[in-house]
PDB file of N, CA and C in Angstrom:
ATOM      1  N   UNK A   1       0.832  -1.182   0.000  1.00  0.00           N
ATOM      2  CA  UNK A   1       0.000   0.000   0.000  1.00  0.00           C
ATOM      3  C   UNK A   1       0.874   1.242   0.000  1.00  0.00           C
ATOM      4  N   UNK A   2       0.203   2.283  -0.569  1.00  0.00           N
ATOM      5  CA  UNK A   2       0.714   3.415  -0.829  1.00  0.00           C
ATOM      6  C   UNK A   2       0.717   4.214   0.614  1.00  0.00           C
ATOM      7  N   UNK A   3       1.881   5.223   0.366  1.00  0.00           N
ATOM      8  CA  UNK A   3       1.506   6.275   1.707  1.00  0.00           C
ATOM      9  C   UNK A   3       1.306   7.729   1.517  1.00  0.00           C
ATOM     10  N   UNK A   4       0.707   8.291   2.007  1.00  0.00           N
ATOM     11  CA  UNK A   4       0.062   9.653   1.810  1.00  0.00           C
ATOM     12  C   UNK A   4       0.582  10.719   2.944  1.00  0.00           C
ATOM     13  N   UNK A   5       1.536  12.120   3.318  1.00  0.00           N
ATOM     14  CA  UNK A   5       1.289  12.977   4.213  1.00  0.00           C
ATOM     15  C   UNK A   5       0.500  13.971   3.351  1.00  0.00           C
ATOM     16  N   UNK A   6      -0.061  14.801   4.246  1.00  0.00           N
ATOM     17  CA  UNK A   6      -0.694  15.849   3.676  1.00  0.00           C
ATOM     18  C   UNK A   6      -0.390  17.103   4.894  1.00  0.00           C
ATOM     19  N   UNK A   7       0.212  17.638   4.325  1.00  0.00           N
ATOM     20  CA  UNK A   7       0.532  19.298   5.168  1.00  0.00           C
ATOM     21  C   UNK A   7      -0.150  20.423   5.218  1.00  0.00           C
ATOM     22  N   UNK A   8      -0.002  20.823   6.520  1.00  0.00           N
ATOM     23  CA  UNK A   8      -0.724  22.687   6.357  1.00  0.00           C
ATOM     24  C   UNK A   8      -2.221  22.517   6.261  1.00  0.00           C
ATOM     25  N   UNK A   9      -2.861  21.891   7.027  1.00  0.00           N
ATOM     26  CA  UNK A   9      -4.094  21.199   7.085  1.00  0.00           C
ATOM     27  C   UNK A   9      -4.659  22.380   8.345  1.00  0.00           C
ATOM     28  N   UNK A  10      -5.262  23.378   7.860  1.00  0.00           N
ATOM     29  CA  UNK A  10      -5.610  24.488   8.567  1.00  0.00           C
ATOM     30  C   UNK A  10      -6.419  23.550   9.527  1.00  0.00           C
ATOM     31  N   UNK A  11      -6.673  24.493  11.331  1.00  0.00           N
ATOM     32  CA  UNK A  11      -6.858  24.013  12.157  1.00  0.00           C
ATOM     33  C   UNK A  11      -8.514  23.956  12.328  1.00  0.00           C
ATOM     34  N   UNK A  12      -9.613  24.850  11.445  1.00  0.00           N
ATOM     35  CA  UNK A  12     -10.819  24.284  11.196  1.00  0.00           C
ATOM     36  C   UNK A  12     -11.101  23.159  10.674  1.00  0.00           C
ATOM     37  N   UNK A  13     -10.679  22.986   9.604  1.00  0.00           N
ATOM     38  CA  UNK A  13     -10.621  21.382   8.523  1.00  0.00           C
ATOM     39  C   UNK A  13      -9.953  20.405   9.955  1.00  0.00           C
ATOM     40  N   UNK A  14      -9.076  20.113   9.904  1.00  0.00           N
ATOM     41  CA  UNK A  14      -8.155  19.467  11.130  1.00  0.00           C
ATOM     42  C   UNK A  14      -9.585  19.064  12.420  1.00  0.00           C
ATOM     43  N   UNK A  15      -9.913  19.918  13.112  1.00  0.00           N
ATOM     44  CA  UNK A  15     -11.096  19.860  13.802  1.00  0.00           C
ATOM     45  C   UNK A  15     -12.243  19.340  13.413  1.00  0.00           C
ATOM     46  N   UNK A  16     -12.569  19.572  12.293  1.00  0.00           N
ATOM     47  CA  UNK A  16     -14.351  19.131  11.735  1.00  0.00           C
ATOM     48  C   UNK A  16     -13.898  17.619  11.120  1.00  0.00           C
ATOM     49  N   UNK A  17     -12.631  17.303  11.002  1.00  0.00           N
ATOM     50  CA  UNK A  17     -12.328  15.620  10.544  1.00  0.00           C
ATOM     51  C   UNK A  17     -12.019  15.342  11.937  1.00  0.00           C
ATOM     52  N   UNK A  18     -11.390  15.096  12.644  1.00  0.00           N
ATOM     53  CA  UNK A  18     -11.985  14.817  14.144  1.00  0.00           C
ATOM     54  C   UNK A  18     -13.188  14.232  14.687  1.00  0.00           C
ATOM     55  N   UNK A  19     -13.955  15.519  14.633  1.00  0.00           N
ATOM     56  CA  UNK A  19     -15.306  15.358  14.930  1.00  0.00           C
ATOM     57  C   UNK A  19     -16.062  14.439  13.994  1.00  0.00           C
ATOM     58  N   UNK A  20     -15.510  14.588  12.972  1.00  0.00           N
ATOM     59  CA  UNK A  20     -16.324  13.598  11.493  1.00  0.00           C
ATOM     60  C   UNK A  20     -15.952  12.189  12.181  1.00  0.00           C
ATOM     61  N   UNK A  21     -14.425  11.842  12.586  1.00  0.00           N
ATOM     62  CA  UNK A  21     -14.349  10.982  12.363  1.00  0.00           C
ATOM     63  C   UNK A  21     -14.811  10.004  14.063  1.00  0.00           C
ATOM     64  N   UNK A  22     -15.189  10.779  14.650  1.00  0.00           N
ATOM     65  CA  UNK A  22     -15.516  10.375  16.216  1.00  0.00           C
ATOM     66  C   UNK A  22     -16.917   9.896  15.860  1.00  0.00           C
ATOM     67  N   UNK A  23     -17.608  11.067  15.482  1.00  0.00           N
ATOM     68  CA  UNK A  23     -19.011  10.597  15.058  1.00  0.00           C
ATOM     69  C   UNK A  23     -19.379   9.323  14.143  1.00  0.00           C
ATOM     70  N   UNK A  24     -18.490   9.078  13.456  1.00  0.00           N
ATOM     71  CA  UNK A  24     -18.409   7.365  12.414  1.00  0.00           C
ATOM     72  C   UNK A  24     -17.579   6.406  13.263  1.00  0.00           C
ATOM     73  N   UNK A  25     -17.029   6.426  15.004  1.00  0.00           N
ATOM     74  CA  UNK A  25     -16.337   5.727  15.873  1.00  0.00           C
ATOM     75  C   UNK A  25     -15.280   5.256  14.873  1.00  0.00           C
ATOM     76  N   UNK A  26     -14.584   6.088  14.052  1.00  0.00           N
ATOM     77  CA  UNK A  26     -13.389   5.556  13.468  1.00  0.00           C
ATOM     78  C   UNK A  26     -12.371   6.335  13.828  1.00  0.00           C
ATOM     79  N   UNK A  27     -10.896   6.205  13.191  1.00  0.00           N
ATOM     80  CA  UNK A  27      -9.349   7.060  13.655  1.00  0.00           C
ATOM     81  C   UNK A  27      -9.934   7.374  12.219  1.00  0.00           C
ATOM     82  N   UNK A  28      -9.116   9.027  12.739  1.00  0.00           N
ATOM     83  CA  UNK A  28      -9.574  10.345  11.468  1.00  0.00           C
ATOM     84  C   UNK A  28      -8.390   9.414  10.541  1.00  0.00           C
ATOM     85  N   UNK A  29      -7.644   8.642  10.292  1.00  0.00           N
ATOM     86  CA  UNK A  29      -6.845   8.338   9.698  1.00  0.00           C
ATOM     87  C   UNK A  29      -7.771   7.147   8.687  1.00  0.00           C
ATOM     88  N   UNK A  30      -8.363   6.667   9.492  1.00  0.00           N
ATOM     89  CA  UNK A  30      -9.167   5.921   8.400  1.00  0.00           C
ATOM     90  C   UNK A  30     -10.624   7.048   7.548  1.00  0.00           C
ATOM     91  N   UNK A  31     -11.008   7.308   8.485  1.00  0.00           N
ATOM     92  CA  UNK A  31     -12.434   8.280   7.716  1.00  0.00           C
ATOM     93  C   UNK A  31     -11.347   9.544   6.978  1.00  0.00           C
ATOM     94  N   UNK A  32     -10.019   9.232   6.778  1.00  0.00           N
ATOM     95  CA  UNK A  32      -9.640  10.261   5.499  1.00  0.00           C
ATOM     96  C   UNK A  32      -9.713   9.207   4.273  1.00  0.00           C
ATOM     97  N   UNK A  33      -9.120   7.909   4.395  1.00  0.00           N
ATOM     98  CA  UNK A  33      -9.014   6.949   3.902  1.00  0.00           C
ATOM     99  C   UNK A  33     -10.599   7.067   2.838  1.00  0.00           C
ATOM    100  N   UNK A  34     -11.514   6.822   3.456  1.00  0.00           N
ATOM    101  CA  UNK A  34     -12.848   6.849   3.406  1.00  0.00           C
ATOM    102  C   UNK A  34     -13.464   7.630   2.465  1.00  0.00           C
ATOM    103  N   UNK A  35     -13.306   9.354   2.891  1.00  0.00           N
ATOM    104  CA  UNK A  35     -13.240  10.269   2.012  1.00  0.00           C
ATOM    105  C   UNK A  35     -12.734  10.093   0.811  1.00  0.00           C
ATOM    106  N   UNK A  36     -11.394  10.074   0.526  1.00  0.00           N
ATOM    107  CA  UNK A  36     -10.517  10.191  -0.382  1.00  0.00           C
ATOM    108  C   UNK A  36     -11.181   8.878  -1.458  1.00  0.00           C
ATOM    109  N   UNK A  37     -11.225   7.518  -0.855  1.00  0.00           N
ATOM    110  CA  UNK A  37     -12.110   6.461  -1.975  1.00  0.00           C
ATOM    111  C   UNK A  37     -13.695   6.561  -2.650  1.00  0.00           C
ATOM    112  N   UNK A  38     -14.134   7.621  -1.909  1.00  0.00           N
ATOM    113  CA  UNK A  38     -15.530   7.495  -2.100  1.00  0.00           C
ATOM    114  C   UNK A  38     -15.483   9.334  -3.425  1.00  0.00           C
ATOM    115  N   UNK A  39     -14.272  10.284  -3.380  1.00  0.00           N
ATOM    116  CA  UNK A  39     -14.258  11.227  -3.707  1.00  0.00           C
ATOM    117  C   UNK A  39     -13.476  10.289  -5.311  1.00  0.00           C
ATOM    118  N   UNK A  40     -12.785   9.494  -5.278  1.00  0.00           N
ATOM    119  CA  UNK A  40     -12.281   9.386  -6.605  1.00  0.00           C
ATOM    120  C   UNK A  40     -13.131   7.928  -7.036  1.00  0.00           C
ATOM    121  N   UNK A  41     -13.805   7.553  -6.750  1.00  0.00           N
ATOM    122  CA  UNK A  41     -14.581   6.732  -6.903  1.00  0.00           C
ATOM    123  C   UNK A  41     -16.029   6.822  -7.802  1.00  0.00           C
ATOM    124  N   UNK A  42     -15.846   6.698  -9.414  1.00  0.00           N
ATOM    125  CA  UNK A  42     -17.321   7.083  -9.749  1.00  0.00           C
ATOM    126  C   UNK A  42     -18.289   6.086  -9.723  1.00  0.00           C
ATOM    127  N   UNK A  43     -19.636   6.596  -9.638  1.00  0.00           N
ATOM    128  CA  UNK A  43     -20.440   5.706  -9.752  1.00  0.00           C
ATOM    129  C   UNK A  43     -20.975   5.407 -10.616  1.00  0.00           C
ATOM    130  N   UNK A  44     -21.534   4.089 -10.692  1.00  0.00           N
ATOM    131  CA  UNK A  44     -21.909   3.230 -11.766  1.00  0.00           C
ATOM    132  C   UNK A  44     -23.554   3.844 -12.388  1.00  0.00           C
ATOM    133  N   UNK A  45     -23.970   4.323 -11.659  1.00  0.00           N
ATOM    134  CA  UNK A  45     -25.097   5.272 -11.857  1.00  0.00           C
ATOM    135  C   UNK A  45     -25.193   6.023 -11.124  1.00  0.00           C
ATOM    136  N   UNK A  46     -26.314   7.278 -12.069  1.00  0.00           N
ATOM    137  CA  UNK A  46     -26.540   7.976 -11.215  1.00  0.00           C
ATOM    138  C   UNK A  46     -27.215   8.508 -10.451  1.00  0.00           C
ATOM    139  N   UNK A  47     -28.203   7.477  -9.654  1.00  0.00           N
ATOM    140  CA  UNK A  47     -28.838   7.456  -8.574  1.00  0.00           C
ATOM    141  C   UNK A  47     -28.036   7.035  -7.347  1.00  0.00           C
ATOM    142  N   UNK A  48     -26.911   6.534  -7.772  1.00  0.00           N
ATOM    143  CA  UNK A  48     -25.692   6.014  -7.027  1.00  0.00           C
ATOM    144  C   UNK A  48     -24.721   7.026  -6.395  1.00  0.00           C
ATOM    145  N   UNK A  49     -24.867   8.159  -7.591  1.00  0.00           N
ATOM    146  CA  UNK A  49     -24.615   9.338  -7.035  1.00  0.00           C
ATOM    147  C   UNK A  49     -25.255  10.233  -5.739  1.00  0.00           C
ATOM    148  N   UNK A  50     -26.429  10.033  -6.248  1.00  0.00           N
ATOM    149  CA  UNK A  50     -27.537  10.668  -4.944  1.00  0.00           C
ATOM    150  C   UNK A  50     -27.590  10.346  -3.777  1.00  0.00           C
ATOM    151  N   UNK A  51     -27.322   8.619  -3.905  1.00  0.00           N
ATOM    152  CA  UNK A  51     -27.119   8.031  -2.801  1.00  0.00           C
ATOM    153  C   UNK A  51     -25.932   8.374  -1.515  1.00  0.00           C
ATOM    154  N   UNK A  52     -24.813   8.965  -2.721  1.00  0.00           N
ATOM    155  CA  UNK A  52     -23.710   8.971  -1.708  1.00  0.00           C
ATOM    156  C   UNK A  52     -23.502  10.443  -1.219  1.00  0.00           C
ATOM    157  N   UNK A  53     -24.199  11.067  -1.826  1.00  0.00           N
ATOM    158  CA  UNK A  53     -24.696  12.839  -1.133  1.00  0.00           C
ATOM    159  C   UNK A  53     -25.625  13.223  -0.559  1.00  0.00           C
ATOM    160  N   UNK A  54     -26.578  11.739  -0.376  1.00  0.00           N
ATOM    161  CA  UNK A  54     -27.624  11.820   0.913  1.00  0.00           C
ATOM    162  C   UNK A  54     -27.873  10.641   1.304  1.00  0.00           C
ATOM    163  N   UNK A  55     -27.719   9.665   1.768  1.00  0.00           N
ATOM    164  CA  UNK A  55     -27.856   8.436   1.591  1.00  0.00           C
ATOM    165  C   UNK A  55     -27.548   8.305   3.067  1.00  0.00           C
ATOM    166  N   UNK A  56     -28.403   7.034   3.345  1.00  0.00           N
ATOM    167  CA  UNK A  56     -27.750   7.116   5.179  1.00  0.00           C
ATOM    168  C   UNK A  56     -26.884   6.837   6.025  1.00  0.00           C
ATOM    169  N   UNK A  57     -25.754   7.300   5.743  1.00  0.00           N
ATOM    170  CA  UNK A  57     -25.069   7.939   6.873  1.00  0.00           C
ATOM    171  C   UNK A  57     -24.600   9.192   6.470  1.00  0.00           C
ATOM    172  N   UNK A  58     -25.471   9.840   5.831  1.00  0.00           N
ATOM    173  CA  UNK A  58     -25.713  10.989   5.822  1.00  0.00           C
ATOM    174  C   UNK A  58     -27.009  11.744   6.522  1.00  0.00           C
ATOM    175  N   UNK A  59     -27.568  10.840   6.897  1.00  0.00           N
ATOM    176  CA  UNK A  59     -28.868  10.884   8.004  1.00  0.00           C
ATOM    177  C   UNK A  59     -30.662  10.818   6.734  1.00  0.00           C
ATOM    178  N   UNK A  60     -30.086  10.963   5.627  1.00  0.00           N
ATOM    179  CA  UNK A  60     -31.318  10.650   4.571  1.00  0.00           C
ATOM    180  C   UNK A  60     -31.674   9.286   4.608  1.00  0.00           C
ATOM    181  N   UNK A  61     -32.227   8.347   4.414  1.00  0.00           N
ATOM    182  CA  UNK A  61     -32.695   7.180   3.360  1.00  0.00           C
ATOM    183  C   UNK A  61     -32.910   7.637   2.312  1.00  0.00           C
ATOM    184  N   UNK A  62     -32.841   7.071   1.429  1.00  0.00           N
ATOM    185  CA  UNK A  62     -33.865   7.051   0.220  1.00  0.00           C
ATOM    186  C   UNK A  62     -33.676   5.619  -0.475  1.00  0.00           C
ATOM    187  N   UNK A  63     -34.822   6.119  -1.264  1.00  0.00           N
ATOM    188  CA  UNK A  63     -35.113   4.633  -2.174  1.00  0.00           C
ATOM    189  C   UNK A  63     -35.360   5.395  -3.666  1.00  0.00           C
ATOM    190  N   UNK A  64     -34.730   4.907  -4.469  1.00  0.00           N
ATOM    191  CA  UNK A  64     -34.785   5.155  -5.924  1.00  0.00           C
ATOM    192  C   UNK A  64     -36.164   4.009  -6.027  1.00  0.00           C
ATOM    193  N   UNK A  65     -37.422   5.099  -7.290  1.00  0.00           N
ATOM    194  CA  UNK A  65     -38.127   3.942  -7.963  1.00  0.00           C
ATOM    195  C   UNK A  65     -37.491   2.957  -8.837  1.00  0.00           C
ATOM    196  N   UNK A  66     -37.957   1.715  -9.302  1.00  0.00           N
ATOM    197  CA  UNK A  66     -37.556   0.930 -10.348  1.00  0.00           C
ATOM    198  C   UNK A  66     -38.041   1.651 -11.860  1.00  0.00           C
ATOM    199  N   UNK A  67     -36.762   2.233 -12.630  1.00  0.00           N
ATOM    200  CA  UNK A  67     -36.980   2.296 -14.079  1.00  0.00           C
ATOM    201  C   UNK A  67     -37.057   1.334 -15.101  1.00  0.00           C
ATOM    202  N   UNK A  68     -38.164   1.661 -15.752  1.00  0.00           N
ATOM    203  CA  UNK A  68     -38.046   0.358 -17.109  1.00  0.00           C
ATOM    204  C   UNK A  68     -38.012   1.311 -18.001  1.00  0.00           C
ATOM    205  N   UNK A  69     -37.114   0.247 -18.863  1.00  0.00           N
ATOM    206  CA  UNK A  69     -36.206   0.805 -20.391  1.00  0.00           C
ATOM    207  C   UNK A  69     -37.197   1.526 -21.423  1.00  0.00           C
ATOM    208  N   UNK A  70     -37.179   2.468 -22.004  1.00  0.00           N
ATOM    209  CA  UNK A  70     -37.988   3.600 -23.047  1.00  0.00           C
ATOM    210  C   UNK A  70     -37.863   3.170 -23.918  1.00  0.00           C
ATOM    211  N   UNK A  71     -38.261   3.202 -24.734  1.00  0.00           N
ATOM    212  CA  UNK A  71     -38.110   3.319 -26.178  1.00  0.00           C
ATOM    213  C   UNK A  71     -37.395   4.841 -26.938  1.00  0.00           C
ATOM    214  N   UNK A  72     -36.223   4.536 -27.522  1.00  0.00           N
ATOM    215  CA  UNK A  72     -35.654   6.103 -27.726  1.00  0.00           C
ATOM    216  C   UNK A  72     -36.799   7.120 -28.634  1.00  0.00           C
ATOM    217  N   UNK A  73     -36.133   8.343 -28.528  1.00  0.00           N
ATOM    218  CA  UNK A  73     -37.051   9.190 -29.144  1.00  0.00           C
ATOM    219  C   UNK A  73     -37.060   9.274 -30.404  1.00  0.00           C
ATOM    220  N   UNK A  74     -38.083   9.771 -31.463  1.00  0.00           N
ATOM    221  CA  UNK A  74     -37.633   9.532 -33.092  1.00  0.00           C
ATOM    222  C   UNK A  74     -37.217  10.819 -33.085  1.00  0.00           C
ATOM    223  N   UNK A  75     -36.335  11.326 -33.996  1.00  0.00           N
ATOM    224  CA  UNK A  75     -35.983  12.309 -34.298  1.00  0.00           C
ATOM    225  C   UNK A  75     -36.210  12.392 -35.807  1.00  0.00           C
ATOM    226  N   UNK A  76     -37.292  12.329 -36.189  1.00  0.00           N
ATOM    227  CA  UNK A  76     -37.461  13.070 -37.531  1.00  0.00           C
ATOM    228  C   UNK A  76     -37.494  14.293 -38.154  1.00  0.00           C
ATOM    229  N   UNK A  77     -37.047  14.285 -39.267  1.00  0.00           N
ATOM    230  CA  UNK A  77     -36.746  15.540 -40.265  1.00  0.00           C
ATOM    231  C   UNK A  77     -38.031  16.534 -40.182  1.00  0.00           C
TER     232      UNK A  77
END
């Protein structure tokens, strides 16, 4: 595995990952870990997206409906 420092980590940011990471009972060393995979990480859809910008443990649920496949649109002249 790779290793990462990161410097000059102003003392608000520094504090609110702390607190982030107390509140998920993890070491801020892993909930950076966490961050950083879920930030370069795309999703496979994008309701998958929604999920991970409100989704619960972000304190939302949600439930996507089930889509069925369209028929494309005609584009005639």
């Amino acid at each position: 595995m790779a290793n990462l420092s990161v410097r000059r980590i102003d003392k608000e940011t520094y504090e609110q990952l702390r607190v982030r990471a107390a509140k998920h009972g993890i070491s801020m060393e892993e909930e950076v870990r966490q961050i950083l995979r879920r930030a370069v990480s795309a999703p496979e859809r994008l309701g998958d997206l929604a999920l991970r910008q409100f989704g619960p443990d972000r304190g939302v649920e949600l439930s996507l409906p089930p889509r069925r496949p369209h028929d494309p649109l005609a584009m005639d002249p």
